[in-house]
PDB file of N, CA and C in Angstrom:
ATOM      1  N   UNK A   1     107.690   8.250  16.329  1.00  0.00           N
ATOM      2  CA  UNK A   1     108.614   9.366  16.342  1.00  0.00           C
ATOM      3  C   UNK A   1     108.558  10.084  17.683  1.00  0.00           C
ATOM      4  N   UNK A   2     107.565  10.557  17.790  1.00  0.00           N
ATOM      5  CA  UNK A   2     107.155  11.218  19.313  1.00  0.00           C
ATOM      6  C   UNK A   2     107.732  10.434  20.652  1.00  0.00           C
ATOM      7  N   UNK A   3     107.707   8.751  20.567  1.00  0.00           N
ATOM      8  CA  UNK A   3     108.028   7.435  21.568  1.00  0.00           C
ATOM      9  C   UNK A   3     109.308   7.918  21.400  1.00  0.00           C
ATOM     10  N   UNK A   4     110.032   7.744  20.534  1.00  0.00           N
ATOM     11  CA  UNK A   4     111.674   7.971  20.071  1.00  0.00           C
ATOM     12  C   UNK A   4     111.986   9.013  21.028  1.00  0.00           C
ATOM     13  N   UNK A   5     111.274  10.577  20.192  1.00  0.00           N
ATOM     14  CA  UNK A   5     112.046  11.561  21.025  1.00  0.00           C
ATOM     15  C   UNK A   5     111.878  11.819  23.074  1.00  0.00           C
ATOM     16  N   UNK A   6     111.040  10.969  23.716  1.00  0.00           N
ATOM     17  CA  UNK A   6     110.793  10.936  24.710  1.00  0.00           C
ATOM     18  C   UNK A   6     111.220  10.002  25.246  1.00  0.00           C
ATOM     19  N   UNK A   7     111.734   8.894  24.650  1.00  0.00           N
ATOM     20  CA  UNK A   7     112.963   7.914  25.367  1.00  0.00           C
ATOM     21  C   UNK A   7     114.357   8.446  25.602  1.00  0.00           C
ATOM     22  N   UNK A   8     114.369   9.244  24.038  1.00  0.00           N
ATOM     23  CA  UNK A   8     115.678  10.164  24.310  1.00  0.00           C
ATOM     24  C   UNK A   8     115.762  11.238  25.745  1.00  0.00           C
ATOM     25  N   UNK A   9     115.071  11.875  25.394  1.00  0.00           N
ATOM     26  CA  UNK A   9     114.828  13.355  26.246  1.00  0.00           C
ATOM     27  C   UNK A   9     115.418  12.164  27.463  1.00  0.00           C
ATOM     28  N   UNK A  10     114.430  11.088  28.202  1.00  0.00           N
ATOM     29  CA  UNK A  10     114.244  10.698  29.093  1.00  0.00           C
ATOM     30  C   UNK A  10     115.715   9.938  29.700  1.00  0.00           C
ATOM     31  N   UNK A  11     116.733   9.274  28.848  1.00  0.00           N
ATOM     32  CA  UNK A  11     117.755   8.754  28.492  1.00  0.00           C
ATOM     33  C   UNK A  11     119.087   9.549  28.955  1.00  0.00           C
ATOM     34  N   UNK A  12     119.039  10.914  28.313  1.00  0.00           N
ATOM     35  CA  UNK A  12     119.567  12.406  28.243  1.00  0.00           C
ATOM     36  C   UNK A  12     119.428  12.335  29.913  1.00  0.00           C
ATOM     37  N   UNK A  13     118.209  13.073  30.246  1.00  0.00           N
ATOM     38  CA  UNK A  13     117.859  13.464  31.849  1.00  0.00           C
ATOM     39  C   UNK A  13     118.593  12.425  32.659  1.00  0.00           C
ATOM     40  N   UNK A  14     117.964  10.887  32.645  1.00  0.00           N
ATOM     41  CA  UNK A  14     119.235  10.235  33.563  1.00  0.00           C
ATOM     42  C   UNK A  14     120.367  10.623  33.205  1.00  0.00           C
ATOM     43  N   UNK A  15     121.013  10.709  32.334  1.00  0.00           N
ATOM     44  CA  UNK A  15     122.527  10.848  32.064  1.00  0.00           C
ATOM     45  C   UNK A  15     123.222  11.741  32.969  1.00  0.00           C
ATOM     46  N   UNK A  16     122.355  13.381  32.739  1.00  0.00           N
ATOM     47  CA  UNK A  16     122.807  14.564  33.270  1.00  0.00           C
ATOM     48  C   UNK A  16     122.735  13.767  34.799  1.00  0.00           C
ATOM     49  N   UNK A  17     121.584  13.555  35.495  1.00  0.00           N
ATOM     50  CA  UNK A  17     121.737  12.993  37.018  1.00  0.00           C
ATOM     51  C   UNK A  17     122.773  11.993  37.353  1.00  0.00           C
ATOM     52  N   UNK A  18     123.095  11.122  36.466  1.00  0.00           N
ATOM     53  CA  UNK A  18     124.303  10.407  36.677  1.00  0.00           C
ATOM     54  C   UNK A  18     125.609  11.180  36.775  1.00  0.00           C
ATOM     55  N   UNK A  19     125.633  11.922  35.673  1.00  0.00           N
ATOM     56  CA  UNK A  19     127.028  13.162  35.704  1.00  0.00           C
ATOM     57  C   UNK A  19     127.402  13.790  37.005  1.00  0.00           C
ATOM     58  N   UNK A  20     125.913  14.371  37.362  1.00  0.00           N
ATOM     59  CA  UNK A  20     125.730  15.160  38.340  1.00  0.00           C
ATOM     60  C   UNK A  20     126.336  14.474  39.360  1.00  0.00           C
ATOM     61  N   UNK A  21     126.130  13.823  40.140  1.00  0.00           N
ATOM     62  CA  UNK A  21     126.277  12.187  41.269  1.00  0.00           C
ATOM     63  C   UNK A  21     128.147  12.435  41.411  1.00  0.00           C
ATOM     64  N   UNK A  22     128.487  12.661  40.242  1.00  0.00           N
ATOM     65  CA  UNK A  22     130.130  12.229  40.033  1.00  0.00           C
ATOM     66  C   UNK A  22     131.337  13.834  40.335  1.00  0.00           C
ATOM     67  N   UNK A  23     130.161  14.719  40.353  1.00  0.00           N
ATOM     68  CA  UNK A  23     130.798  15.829  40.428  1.00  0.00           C
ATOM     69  C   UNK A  23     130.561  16.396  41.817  1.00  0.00           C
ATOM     70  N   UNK A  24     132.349  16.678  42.039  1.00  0.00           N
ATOM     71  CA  UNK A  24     132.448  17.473  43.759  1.00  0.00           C
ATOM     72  C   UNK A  24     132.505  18.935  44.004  1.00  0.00           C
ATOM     73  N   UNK A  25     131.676  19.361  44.529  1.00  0.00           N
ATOM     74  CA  UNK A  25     131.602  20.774  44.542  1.00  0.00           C
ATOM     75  C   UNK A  25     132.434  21.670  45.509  1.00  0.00           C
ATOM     76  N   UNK A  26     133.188  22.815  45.473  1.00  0.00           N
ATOM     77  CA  UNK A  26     134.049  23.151  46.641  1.00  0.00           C
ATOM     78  C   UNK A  26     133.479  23.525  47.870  1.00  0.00           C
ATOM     79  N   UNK A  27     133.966  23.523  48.626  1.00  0.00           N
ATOM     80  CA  UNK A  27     133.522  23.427  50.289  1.00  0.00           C
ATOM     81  C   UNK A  27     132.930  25.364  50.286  1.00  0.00           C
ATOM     82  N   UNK A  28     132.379  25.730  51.348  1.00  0.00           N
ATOM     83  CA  UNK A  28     132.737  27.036  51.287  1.00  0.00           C
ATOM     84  C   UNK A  28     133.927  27.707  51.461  1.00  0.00           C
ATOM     85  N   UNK A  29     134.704  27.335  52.152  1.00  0.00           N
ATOM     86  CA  UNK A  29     135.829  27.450  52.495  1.00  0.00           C
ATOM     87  C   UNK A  29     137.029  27.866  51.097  1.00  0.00           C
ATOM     88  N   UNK A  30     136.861  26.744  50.518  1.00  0.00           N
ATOM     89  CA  UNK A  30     137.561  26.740  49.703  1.00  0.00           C
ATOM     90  C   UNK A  30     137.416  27.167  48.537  1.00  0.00           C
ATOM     91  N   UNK A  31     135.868  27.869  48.371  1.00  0.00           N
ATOM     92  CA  UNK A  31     135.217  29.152  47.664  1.00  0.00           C
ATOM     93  C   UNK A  31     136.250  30.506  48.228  1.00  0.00           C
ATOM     94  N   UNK A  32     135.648  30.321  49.710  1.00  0.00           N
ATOM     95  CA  UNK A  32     136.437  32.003  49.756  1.00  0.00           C
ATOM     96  C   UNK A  32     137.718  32.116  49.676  1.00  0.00           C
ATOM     97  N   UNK A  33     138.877  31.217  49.585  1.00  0.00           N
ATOM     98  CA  UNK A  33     139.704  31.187  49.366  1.00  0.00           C
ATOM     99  C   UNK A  33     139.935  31.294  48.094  1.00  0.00           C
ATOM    100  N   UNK A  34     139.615  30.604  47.029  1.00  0.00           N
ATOM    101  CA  UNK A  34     139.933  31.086  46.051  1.00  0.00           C
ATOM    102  C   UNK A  34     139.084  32.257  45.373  1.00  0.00           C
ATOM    103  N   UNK A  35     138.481  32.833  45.887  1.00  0.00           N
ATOM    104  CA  UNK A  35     138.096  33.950  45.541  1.00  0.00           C
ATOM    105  C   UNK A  35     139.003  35.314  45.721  1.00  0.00           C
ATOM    106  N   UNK A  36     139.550  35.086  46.832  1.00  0.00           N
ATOM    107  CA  UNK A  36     140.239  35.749  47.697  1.00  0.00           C
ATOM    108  C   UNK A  36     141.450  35.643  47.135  1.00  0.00           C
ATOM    109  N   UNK A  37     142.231  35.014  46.655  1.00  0.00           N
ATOM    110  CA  UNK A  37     143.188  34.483  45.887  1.00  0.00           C
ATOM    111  C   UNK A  37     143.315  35.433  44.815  1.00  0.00           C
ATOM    112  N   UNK A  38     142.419  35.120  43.683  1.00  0.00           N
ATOM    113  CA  UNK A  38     141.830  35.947  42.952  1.00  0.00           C
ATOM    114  C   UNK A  38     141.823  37.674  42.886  1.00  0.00           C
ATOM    115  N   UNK A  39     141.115  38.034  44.140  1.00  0.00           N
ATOM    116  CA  UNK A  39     140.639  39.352  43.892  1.00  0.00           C
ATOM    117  C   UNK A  39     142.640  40.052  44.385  1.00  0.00           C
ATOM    118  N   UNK A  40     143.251  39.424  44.900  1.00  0.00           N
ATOM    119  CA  UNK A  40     144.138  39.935  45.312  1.00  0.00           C
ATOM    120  C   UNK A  40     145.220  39.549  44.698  1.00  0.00           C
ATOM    121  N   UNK A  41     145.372  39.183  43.272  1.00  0.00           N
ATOM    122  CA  UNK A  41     145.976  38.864  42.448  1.00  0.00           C
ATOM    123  C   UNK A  41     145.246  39.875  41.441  1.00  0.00           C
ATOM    124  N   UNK A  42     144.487  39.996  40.995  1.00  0.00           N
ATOM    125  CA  UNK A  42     143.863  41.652  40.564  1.00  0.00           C
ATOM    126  C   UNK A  42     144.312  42.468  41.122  1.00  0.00           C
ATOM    127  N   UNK A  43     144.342  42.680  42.253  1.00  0.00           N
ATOM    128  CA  UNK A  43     144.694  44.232  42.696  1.00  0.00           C
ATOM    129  C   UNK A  43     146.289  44.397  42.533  1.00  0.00           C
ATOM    130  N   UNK A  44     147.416  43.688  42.790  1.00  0.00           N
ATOM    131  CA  UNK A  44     148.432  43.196  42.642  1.00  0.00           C
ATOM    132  C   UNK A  44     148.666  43.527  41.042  1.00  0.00           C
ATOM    133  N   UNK A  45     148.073  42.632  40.445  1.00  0.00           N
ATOM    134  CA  UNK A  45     148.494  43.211  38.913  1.00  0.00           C
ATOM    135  C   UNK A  45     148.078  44.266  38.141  1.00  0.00           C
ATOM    136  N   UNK A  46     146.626  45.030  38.378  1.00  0.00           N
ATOM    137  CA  UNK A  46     146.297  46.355  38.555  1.00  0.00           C
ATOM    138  C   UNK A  46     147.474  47.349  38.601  1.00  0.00           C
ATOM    139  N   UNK A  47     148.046  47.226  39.983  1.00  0.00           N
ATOM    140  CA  UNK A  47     149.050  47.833  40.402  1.00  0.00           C
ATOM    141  C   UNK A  47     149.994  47.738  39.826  1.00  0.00           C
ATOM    142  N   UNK A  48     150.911  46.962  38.990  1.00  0.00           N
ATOM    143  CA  UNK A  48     152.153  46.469  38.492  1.00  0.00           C
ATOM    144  C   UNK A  48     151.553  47.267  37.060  1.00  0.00           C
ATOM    145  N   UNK A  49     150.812  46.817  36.326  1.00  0.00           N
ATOM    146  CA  UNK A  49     149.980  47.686  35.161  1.00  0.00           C
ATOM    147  C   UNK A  49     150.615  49.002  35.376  1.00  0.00           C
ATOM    148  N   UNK A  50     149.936  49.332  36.510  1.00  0.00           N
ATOM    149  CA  UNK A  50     149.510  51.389  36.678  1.00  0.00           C
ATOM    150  C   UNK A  50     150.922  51.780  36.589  1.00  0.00           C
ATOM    151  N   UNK A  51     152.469  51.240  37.374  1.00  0.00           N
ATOM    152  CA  UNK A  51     153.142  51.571  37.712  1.00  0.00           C
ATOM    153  C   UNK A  51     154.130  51.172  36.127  1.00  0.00           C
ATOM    154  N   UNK A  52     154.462  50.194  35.451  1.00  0.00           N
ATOM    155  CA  UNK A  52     154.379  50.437  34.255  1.00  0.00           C
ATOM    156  C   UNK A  52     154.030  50.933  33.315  1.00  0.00           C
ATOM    157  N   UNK A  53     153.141  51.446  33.509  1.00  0.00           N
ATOM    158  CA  UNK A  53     152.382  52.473  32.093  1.00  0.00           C
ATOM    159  C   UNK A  53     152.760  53.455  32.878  1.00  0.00           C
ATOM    160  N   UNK A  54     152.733  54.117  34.042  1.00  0.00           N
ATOM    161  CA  UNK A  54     152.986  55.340  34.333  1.00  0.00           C
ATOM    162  C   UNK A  54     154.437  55.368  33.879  1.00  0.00           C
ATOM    163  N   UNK A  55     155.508  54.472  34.223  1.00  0.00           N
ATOM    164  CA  UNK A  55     156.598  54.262  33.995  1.00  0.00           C
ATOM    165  C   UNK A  55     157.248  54.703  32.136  1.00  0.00           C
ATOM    166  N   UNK A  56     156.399  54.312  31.199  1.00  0.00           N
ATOM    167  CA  UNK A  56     156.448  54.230  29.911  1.00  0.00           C
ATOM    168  C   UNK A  56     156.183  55.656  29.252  1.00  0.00           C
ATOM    169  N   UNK A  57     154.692  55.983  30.306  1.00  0.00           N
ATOM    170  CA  UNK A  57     154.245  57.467  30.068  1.00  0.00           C
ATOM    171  C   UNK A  57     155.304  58.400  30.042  1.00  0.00           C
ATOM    172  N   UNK A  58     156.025  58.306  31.103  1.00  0.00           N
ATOM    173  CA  UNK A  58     156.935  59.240  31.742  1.00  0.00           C
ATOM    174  C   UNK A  58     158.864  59.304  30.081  1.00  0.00           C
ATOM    175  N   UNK A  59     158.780  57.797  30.298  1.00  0.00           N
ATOM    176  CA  UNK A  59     159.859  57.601  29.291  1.00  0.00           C
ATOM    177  C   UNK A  59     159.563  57.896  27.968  1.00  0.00           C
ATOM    178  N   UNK A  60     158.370  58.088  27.215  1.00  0.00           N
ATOM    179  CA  UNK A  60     158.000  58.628  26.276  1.00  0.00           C
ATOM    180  C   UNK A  60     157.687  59.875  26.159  1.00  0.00           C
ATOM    181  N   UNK A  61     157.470  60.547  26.972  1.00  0.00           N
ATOM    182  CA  UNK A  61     157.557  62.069  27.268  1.00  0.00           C
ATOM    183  C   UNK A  61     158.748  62.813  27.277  1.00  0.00           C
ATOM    184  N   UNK A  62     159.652  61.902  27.490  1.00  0.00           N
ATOM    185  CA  UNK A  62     161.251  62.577  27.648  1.00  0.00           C
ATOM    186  C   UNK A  62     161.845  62.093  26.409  1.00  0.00           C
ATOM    187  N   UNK A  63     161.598  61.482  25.617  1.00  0.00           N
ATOM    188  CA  UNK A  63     162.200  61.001  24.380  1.00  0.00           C
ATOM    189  C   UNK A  63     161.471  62.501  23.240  1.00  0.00           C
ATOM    190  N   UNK A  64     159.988  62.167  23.440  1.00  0.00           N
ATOM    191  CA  UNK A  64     159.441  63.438  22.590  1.00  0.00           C
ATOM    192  C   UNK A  64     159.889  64.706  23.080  1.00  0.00           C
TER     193      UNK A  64
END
């Protein structure tokens, strides 16, 4: 039983290193870019948010 679970374990571990081998990681470059992408697509829709709800605020205030 013990032989079993330590062929496995051992079986498993190559596997993950084989996986590993096959997978491409992004450049830095192309980290900060899409990061950057990102944070400024947040602030962008942040903004579109604020200016809609302020927008709604305002139109529901004049209805009440």
């Amino acid at each position: 039983m013990f032989k079993r679970m330590t062929d496995s374990i051992r079986a498993f571990i190559t596997d993950v290193r084989g996986e590993l081998k096959k997978v491409s990681f992004p450049t830095r470059a192309e980290t900060i870019g899409s990061t950057t992408v990102v944070i400024v697509f947040c602030i962008i829709m942040s903004l579109y948010l604020s200016v809609v709800d302020s927008f709604l605020v305002w139109l529901v205030s004049k209805i009440i």
